[in-house]
N, C-alpha and C. Protein backbone atom coordinates (compact mmCIF):
# COMPACT_ATOMS: atom_id res chain seq x y z
N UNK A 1 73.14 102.71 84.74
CA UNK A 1 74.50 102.38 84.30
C UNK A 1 74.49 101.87 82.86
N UNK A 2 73.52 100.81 82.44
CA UNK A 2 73.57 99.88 81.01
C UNK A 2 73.11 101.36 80.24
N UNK A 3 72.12 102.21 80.46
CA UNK A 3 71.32 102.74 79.60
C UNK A 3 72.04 104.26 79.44
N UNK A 4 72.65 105.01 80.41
CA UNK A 4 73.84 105.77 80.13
C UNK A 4 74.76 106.10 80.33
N UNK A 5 75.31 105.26 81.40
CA UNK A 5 77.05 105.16 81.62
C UNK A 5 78.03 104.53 80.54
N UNK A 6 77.69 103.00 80.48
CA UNK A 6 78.49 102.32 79.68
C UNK A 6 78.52 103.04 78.26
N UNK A 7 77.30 103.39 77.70
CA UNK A 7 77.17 103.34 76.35
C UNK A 7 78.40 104.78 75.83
N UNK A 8 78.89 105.41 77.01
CA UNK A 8 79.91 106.59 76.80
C UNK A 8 81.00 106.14 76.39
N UNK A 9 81.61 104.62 76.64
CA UNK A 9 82.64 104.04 76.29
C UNK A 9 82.62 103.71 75.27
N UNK A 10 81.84 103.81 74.29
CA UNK A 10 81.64 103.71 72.92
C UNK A 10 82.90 104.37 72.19
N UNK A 11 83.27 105.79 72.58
CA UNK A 11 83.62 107.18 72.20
C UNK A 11 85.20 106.89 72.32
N UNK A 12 85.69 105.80 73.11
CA UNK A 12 86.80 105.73 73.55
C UNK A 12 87.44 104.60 72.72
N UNK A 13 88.70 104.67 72.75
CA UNK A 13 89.87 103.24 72.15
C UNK A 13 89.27 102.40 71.89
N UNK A 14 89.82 101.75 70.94
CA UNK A 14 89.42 99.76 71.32
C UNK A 14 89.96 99.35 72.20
N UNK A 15 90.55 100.12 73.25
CA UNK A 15 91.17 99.13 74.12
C UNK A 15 90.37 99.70 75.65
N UNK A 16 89.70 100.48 75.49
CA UNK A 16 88.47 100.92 76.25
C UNK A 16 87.37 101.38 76.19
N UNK A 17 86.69 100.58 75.44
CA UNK A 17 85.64 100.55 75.13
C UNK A 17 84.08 99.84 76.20
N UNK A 18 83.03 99.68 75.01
CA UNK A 18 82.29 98.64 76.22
C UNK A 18 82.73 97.76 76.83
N UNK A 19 83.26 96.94 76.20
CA UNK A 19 83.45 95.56 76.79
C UNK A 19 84.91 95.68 77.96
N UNK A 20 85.68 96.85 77.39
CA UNK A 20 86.19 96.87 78.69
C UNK A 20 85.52 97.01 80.20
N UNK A 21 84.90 98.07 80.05
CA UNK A 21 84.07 98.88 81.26
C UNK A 21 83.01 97.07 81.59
N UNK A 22 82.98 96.55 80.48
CA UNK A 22 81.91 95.11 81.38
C UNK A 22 82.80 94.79 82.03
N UNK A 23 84.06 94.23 81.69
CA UNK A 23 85.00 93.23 82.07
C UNK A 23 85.22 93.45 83.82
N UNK A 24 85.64 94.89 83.36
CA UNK A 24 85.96 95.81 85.11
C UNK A 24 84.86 95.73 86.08
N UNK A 25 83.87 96.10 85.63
CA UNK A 25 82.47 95.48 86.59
C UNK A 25 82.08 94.45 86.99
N UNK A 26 82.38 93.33 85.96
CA UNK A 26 82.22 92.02 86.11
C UNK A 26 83.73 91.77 87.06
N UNK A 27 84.48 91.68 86.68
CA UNK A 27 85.71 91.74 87.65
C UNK A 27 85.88 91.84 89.37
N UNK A 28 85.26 92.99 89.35
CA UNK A 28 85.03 93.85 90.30
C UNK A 28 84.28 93.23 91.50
N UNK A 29 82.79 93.01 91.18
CA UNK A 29 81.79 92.17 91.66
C UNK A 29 82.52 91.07 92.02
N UNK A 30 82.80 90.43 91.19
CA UNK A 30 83.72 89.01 91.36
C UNK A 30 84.57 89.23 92.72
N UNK A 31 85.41 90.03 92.89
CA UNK A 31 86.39 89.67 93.80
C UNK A 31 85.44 90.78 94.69
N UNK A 32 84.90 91.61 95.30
CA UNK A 32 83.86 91.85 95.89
C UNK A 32 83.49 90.41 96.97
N UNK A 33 83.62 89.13 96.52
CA UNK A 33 83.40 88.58 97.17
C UNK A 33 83.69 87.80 98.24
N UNK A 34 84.58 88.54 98.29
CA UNK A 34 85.85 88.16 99.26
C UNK A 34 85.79 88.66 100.57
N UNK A 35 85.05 90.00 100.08
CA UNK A 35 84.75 91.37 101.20
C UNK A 35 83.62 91.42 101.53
N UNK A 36 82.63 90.89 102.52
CA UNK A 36 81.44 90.98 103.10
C UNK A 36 81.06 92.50 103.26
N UNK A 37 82.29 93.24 103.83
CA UNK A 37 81.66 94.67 103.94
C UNK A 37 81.55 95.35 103.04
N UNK A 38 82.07 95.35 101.82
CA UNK A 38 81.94 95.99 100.66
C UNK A 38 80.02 96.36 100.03
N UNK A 39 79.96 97.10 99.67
CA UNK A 39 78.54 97.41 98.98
C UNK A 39 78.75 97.32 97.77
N UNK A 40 78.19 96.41 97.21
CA UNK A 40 78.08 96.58 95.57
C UNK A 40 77.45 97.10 95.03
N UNK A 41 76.45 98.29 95.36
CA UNK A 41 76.04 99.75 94.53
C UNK A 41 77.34 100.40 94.42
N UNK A 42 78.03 100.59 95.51
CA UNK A 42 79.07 101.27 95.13
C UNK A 42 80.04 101.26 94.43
N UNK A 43 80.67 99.98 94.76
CA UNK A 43 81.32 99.51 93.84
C UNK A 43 81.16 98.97 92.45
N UNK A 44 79.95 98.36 91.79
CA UNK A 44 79.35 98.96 90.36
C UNK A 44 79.16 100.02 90.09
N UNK A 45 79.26 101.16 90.80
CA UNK A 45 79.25 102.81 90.40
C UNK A 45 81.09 102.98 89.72
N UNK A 46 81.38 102.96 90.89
CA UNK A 46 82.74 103.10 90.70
C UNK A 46 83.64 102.31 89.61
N UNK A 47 83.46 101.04 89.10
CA UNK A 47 83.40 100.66 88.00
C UNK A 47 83.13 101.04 86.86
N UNK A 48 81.65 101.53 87.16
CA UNK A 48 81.41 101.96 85.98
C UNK A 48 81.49 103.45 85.22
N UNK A 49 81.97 104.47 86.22
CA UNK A 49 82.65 105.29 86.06
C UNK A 49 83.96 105.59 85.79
N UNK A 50 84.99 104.70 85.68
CA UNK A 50 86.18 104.42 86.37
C UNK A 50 87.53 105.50 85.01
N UNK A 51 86.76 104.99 83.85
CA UNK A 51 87.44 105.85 82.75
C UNK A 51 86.62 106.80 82.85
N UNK A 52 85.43 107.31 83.08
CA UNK A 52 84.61 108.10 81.63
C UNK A 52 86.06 109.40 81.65
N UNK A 53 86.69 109.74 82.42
CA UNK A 53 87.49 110.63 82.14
C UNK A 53 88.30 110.87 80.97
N UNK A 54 88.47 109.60 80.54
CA UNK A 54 89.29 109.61 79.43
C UNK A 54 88.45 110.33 78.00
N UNK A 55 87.25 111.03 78.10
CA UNK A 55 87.13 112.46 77.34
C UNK A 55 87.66 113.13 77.31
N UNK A 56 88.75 113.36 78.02
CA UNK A 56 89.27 114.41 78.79
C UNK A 56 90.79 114.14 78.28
N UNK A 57 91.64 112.96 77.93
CA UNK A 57 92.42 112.69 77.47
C UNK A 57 93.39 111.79 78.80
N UNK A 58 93.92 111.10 78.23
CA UNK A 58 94.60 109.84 79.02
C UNK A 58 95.41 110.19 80.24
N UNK A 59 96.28 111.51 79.82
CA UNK A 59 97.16 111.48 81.27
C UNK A 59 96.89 111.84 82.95
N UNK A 60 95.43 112.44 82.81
CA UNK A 60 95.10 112.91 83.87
C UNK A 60 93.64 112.31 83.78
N UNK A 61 93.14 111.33 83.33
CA UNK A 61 91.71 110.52 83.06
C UNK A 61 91.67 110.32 84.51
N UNK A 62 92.13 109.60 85.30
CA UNK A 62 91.83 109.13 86.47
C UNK A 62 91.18 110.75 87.15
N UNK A 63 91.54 111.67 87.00
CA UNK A 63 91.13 112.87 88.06
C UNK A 63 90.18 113.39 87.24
N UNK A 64 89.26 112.62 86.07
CA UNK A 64 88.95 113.76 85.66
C UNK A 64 87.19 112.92 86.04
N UNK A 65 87.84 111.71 85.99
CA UNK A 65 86.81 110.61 86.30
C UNK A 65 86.27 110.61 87.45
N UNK A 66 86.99 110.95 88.59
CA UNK A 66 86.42 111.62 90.13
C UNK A 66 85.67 112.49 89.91
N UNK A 67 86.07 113.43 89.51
CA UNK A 67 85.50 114.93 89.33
C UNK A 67 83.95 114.86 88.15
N UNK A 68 84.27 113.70 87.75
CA UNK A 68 82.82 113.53 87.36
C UNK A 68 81.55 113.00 87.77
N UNK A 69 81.97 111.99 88.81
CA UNK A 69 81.79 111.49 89.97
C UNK A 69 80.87 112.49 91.10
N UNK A 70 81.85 113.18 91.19
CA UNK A 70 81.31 113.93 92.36
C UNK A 70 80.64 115.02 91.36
N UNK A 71 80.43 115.98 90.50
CA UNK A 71 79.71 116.39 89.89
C UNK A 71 78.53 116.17 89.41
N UNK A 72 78.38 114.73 89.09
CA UNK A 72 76.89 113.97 88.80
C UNK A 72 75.94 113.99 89.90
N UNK A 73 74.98 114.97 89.67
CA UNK A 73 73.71 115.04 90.44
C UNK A 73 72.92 113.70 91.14
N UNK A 74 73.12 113.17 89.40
CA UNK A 74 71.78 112.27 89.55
C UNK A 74 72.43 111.09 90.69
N UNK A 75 73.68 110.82 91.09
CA UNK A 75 74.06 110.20 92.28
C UNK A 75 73.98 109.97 93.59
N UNK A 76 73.16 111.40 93.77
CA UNK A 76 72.77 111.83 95.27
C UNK A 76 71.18 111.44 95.83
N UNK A 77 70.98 111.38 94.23
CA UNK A 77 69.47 110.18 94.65
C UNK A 77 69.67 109.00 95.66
N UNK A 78 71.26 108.29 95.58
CA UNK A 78 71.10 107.58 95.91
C UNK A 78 71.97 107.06 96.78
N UNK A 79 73.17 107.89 96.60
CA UNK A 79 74.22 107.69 97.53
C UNK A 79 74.65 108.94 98.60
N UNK A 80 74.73 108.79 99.71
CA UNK A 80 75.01 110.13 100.51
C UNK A 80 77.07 110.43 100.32
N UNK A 81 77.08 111.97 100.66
CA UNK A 81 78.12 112.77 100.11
C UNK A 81 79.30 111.64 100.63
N UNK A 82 79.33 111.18 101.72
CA UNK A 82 80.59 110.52 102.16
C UNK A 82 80.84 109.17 100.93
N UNK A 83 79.56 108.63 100.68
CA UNK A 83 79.79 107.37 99.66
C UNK A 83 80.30 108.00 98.06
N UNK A 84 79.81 109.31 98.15
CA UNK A 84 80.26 109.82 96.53
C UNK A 84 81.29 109.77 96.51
N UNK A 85 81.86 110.54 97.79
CA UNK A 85 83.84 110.80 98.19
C UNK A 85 84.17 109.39 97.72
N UNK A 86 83.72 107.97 98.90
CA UNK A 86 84.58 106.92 98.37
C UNK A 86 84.26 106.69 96.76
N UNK A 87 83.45 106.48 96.43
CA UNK A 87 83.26 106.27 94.35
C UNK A 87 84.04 106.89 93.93
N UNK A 88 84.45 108.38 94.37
CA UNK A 88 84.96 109.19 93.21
C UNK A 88 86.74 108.66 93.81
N UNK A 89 87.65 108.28 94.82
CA UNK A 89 88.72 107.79 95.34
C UNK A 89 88.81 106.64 94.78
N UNK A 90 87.86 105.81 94.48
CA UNK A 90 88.07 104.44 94.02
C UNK A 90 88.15 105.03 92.47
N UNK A 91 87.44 105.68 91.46
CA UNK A 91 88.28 105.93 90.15
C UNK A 91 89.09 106.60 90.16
N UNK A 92 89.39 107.62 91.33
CA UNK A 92 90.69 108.23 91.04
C UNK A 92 91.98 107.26 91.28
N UNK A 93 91.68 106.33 92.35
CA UNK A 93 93.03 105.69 92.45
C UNK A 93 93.24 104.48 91.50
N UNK A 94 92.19 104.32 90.64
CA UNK A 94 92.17 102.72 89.85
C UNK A 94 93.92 102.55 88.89
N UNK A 95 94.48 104.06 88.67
CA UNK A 95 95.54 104.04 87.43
C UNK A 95 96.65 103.62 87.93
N UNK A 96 97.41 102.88 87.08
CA UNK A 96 98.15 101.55 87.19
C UNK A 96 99.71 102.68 87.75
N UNK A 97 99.82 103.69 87.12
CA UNK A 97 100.89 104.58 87.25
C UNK A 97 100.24 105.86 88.78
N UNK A 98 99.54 105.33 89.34
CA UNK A 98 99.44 106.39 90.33
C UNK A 98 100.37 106.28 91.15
N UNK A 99 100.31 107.84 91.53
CA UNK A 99 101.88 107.96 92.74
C UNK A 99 101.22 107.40 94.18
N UNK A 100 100.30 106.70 94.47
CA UNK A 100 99.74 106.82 95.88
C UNK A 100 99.02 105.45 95.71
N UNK A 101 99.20 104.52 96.82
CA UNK A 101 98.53 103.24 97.17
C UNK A 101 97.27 103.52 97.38
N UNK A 102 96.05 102.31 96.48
CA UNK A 102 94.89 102.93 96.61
C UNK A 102 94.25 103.01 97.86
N UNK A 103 93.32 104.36 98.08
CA UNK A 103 92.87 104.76 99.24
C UNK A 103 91.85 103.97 100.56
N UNK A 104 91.10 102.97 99.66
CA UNK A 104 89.97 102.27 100.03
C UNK A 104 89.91 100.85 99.80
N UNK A 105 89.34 100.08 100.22
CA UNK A 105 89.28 98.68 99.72
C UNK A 105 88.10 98.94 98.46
N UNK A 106 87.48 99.41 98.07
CA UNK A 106 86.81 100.04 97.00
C UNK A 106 87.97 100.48 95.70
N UNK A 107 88.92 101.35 96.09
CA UNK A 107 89.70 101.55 95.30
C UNK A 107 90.84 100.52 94.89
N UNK A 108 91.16 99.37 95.91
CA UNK A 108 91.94 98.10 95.68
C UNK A 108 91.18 97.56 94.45
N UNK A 109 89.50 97.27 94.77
CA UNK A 109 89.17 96.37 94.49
C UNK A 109 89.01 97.47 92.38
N UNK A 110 88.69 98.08 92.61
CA UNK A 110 88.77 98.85 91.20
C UNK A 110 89.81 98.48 90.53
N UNK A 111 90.88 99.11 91.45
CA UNK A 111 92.17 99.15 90.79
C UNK A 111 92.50 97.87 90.09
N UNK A 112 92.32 96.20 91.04
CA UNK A 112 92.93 95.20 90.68
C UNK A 112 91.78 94.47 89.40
N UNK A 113 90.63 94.88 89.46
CA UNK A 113 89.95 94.68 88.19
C UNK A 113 90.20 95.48 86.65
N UNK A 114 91.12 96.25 87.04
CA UNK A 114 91.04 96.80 85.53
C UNK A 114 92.50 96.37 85.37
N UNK A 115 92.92 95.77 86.13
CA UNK A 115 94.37 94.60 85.48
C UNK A 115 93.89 93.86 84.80
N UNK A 116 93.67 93.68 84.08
CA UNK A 116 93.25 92.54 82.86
C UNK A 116 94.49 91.96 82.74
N UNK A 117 95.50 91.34 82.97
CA UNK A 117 96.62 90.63 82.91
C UNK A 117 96.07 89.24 82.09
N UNK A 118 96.23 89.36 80.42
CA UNK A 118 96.03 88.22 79.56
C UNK A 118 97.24 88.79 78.25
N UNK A 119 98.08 88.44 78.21
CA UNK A 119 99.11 88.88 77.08
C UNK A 119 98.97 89.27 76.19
N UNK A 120 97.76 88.27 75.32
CA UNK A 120 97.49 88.69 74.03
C UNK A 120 96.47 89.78 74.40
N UNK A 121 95.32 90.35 75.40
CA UNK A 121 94.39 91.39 75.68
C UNK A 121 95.54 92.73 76.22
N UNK A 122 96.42 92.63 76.43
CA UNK A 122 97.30 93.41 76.68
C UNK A 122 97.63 94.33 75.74
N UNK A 123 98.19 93.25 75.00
CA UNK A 123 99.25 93.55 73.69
C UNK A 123 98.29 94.27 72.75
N UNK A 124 96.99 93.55 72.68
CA UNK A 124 96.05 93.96 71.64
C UNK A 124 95.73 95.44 71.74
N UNK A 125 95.72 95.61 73.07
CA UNK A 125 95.10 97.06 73.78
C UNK A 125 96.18 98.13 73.47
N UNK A 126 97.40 97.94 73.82
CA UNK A 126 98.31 98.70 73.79
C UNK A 126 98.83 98.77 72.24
N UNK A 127 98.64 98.46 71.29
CA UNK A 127 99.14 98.26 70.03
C UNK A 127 97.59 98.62 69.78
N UNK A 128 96.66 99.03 70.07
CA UNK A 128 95.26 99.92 69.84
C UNK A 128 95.69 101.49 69.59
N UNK A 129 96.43 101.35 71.39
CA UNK A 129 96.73 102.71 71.56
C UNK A 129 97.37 103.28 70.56
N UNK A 130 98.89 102.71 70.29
CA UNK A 130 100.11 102.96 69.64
C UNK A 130 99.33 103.61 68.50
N UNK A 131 98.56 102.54 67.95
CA UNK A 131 98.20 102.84 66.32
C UNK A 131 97.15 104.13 66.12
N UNK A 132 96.19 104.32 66.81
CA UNK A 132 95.68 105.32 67.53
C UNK A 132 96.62 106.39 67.57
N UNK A 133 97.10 106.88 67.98
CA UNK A 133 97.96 107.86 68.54
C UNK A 133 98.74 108.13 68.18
N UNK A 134 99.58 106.99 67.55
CA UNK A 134 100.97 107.46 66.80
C UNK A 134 100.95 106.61 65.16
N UNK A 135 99.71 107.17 64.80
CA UNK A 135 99.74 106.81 63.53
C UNK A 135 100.71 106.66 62.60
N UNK A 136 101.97 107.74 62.89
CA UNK A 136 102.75 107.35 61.60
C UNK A 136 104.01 106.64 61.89
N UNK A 137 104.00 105.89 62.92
CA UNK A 137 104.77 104.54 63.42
C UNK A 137 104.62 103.34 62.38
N UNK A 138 105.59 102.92 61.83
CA UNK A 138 105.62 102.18 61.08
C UNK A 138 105.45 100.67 62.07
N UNK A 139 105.72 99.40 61.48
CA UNK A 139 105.27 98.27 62.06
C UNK A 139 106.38 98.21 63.56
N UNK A 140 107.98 98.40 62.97
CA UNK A 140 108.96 98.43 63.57
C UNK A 140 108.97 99.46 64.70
N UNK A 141 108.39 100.45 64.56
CA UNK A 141 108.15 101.78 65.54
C UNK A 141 106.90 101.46 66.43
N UNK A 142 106.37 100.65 65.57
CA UNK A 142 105.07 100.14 66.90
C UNK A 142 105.72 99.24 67.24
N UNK A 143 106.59 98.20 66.91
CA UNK A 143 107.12 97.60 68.05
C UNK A 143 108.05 98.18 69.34
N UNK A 144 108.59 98.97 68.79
CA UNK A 144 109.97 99.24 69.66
C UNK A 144 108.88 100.33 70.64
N UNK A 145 108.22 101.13 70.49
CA UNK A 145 107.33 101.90 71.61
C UNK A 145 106.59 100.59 72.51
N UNK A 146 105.94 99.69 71.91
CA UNK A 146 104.92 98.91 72.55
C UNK A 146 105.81 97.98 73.78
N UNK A 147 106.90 97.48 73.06
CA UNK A 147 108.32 96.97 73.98
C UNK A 147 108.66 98.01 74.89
N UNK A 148 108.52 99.29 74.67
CA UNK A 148 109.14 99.77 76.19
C UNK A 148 108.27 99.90 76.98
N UNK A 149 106.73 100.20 76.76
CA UNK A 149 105.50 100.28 77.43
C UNK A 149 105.27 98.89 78.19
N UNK A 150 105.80 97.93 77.39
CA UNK A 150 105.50 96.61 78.07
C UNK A 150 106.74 96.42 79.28
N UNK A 151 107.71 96.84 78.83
CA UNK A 151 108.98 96.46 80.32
C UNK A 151 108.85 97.62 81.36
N UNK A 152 108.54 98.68 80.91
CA UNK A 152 107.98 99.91 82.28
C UNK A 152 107.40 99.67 83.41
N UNK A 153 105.90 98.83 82.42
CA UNK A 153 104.71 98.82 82.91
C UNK A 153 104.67 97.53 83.77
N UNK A 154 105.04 95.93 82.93
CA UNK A 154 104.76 94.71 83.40
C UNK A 154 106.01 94.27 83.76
N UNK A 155 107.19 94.14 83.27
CA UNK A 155 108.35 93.51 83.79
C UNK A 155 108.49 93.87 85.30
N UNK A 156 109.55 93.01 85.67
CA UNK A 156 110.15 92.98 87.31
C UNK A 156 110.47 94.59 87.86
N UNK A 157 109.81 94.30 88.60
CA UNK A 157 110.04 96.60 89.05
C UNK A 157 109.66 97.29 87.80
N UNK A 158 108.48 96.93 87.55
CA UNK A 158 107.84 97.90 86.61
C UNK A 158 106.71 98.29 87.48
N UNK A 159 106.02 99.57 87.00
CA UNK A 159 105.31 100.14 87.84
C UNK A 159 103.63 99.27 88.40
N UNK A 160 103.11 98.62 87.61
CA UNK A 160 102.09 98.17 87.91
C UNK A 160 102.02 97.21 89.56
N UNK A 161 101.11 97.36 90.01
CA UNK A 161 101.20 96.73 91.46
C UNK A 161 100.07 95.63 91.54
N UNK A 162 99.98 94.71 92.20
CA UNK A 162 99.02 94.24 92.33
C UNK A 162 97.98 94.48 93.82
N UNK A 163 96.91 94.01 94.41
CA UNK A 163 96.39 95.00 95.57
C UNK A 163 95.59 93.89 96.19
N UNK A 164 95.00 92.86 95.45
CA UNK A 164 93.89 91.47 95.95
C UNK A 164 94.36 90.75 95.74
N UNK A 165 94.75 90.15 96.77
CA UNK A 165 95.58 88.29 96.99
C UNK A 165 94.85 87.49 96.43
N UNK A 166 93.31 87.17 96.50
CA UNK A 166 92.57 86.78 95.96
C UNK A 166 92.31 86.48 94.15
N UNK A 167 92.81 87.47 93.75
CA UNK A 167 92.90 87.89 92.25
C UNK A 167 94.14 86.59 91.92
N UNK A 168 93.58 86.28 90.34
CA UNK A 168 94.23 85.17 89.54
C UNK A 168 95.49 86.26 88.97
N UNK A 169 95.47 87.34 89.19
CA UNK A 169 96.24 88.83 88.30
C UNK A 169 97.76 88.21 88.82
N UNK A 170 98.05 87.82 89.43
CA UNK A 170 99.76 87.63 90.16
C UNK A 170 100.26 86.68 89.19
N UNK A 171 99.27 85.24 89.26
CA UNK A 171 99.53 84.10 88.61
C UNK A 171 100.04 84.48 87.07
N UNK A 172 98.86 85.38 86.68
CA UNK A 172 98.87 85.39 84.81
C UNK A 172 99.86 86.57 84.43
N UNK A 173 100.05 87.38 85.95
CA UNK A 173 101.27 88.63 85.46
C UNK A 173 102.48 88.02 84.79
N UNK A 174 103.15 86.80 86.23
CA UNK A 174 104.03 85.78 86.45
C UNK A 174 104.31 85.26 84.36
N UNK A 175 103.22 84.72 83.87
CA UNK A 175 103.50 84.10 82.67
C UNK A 175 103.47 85.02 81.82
N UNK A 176 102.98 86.20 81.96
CA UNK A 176 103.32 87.43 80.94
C UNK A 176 104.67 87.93 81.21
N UNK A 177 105.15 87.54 82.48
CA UNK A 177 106.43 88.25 82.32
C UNK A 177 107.64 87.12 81.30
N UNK A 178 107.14 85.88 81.55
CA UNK A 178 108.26 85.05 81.21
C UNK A 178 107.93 84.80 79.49
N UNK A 179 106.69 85.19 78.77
CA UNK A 179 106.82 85.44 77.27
C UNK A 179 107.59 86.74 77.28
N UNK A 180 107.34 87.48 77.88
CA UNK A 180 108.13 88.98 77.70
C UNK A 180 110.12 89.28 77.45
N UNK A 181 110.24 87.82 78.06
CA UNK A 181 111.64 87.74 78.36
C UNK A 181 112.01 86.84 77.32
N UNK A 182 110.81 86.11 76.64
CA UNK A 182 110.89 85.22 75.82
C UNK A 182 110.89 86.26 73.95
N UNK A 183 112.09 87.29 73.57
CA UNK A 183 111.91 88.07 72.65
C UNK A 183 111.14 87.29 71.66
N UNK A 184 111.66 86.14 71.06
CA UNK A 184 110.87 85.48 70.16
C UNK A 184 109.57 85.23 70.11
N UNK A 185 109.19 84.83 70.98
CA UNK A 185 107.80 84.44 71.26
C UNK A 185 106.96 85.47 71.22
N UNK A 186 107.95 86.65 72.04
CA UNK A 186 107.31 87.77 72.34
C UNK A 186 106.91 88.63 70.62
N UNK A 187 107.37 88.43 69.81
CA UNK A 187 107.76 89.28 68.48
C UNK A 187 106.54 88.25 67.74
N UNK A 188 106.79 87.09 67.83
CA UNK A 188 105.52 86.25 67.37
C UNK A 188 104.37 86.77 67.78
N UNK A 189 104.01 86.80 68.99
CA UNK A 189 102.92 87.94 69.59
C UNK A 189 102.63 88.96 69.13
N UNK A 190 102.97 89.58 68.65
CA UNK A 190 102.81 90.97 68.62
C UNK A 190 102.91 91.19 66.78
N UNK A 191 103.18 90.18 65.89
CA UNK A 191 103.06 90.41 65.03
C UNK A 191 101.67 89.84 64.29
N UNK A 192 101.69 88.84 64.92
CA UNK A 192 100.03 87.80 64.84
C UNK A 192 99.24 89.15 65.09
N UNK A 193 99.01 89.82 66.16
CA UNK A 193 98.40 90.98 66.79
C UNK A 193 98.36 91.73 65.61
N UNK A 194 99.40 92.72 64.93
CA UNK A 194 99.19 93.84 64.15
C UNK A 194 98.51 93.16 63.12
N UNK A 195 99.18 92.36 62.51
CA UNK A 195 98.11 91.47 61.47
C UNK A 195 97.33 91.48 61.09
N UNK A 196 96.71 91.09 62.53
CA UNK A 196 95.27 90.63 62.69
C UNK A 196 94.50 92.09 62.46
N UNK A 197 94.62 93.43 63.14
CA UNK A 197 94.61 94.53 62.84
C UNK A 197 94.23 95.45 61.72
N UNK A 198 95.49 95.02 60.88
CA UNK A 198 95.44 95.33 59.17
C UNK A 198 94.98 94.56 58.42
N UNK A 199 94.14 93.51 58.86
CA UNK A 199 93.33 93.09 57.68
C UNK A 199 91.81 93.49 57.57
């Protein structure tokens, strides 16, 4: 995994990069502990696979990340075909916009680790993307995209779900929603952020 999984996240965003793919593993493991039956080969597989799809490009990363999953040889060294199925279900279901509740407690536990729910790691990530991608967005155009991505995604009946009771993710959603509602604060945020960026 350290010597050639992670190091693929190199290739990707700043907002998924290494230290993401640690965070999610480390995450992962963490609330893992809740679940006696859980295997943590597997679930550090599945972690650590969880983007590589995003070679492949963002909207369909989650399926492309299964399919890589189950394609990788060198996996069968060690895991039999039924455990590949769950690895490759737990990255397919990890995406915050999937149409389908995740499949496995493997795929809960994926899914609710790559919530990183911290405002400013949010904001930073998504204003990665923006700038990334829609380069010729001026400061005002990265705001007004990053503002609707943020009320879609995190506000009240926005799509993101949470999946482990256990997880601190409810608590810190809760205070991201109430800077969010907070425009000022929220615009203070996010300008500290680009800032910080362009220098």
């Amino acid at each position: 995994m350290e010597r050639e999984i992670v190091p693929r996240y190199d290739g990707f965003d700043a907002g998924h990069g290494r230290d993401h793919v640690q965070t999610v593993i480390s995450q992962a493991l963490n609330l893992a502990r809740y679940y006696p039956e859980v295997d943590n080969c597997l679930l550090l597989v599945a972690a650590a696979y969880h983007d590589l799809g995003l070679a492949y490009g963002r909207k369909e990363h989650h399926i492309h990340s299964a399919r890589i999953i189950r394609e990788d040889e060198r996996l069968r060294q060690w895991f039999s075909e039924q455990e590949i199925v769950t690895i490759a279900d737990a990255a397919e279901d990890h995406r915050a916009s999937s149409d389908h509740a995740p499949r496995t407690i493997y795929s809960r536990i994926v899914a609710e680790a790559d919530r990183i729910i911290d405002g400013e790691t949010i904001v930073r990530r998504a204003l990665q993307y923006g700038l990334k991608h829609e380069p010729g967005l001026d400061r005002e155009g990265q705001y007004r995209r990053l503002m609707e991505h943020m009320r879609e995604k995190y506000d009240y009946g926005g799509y993101l779900q949470l999946w482990i009771p256990q997880s601190d993710n409810a608590k810190q959603l809760e205070a991201f929603r109430q800077t969010l509602a907070d425009e000022k604060a929220f615009r203070r945020l996010f300008d500290t952020i680009f800032d910080s960026l362009h220098t």
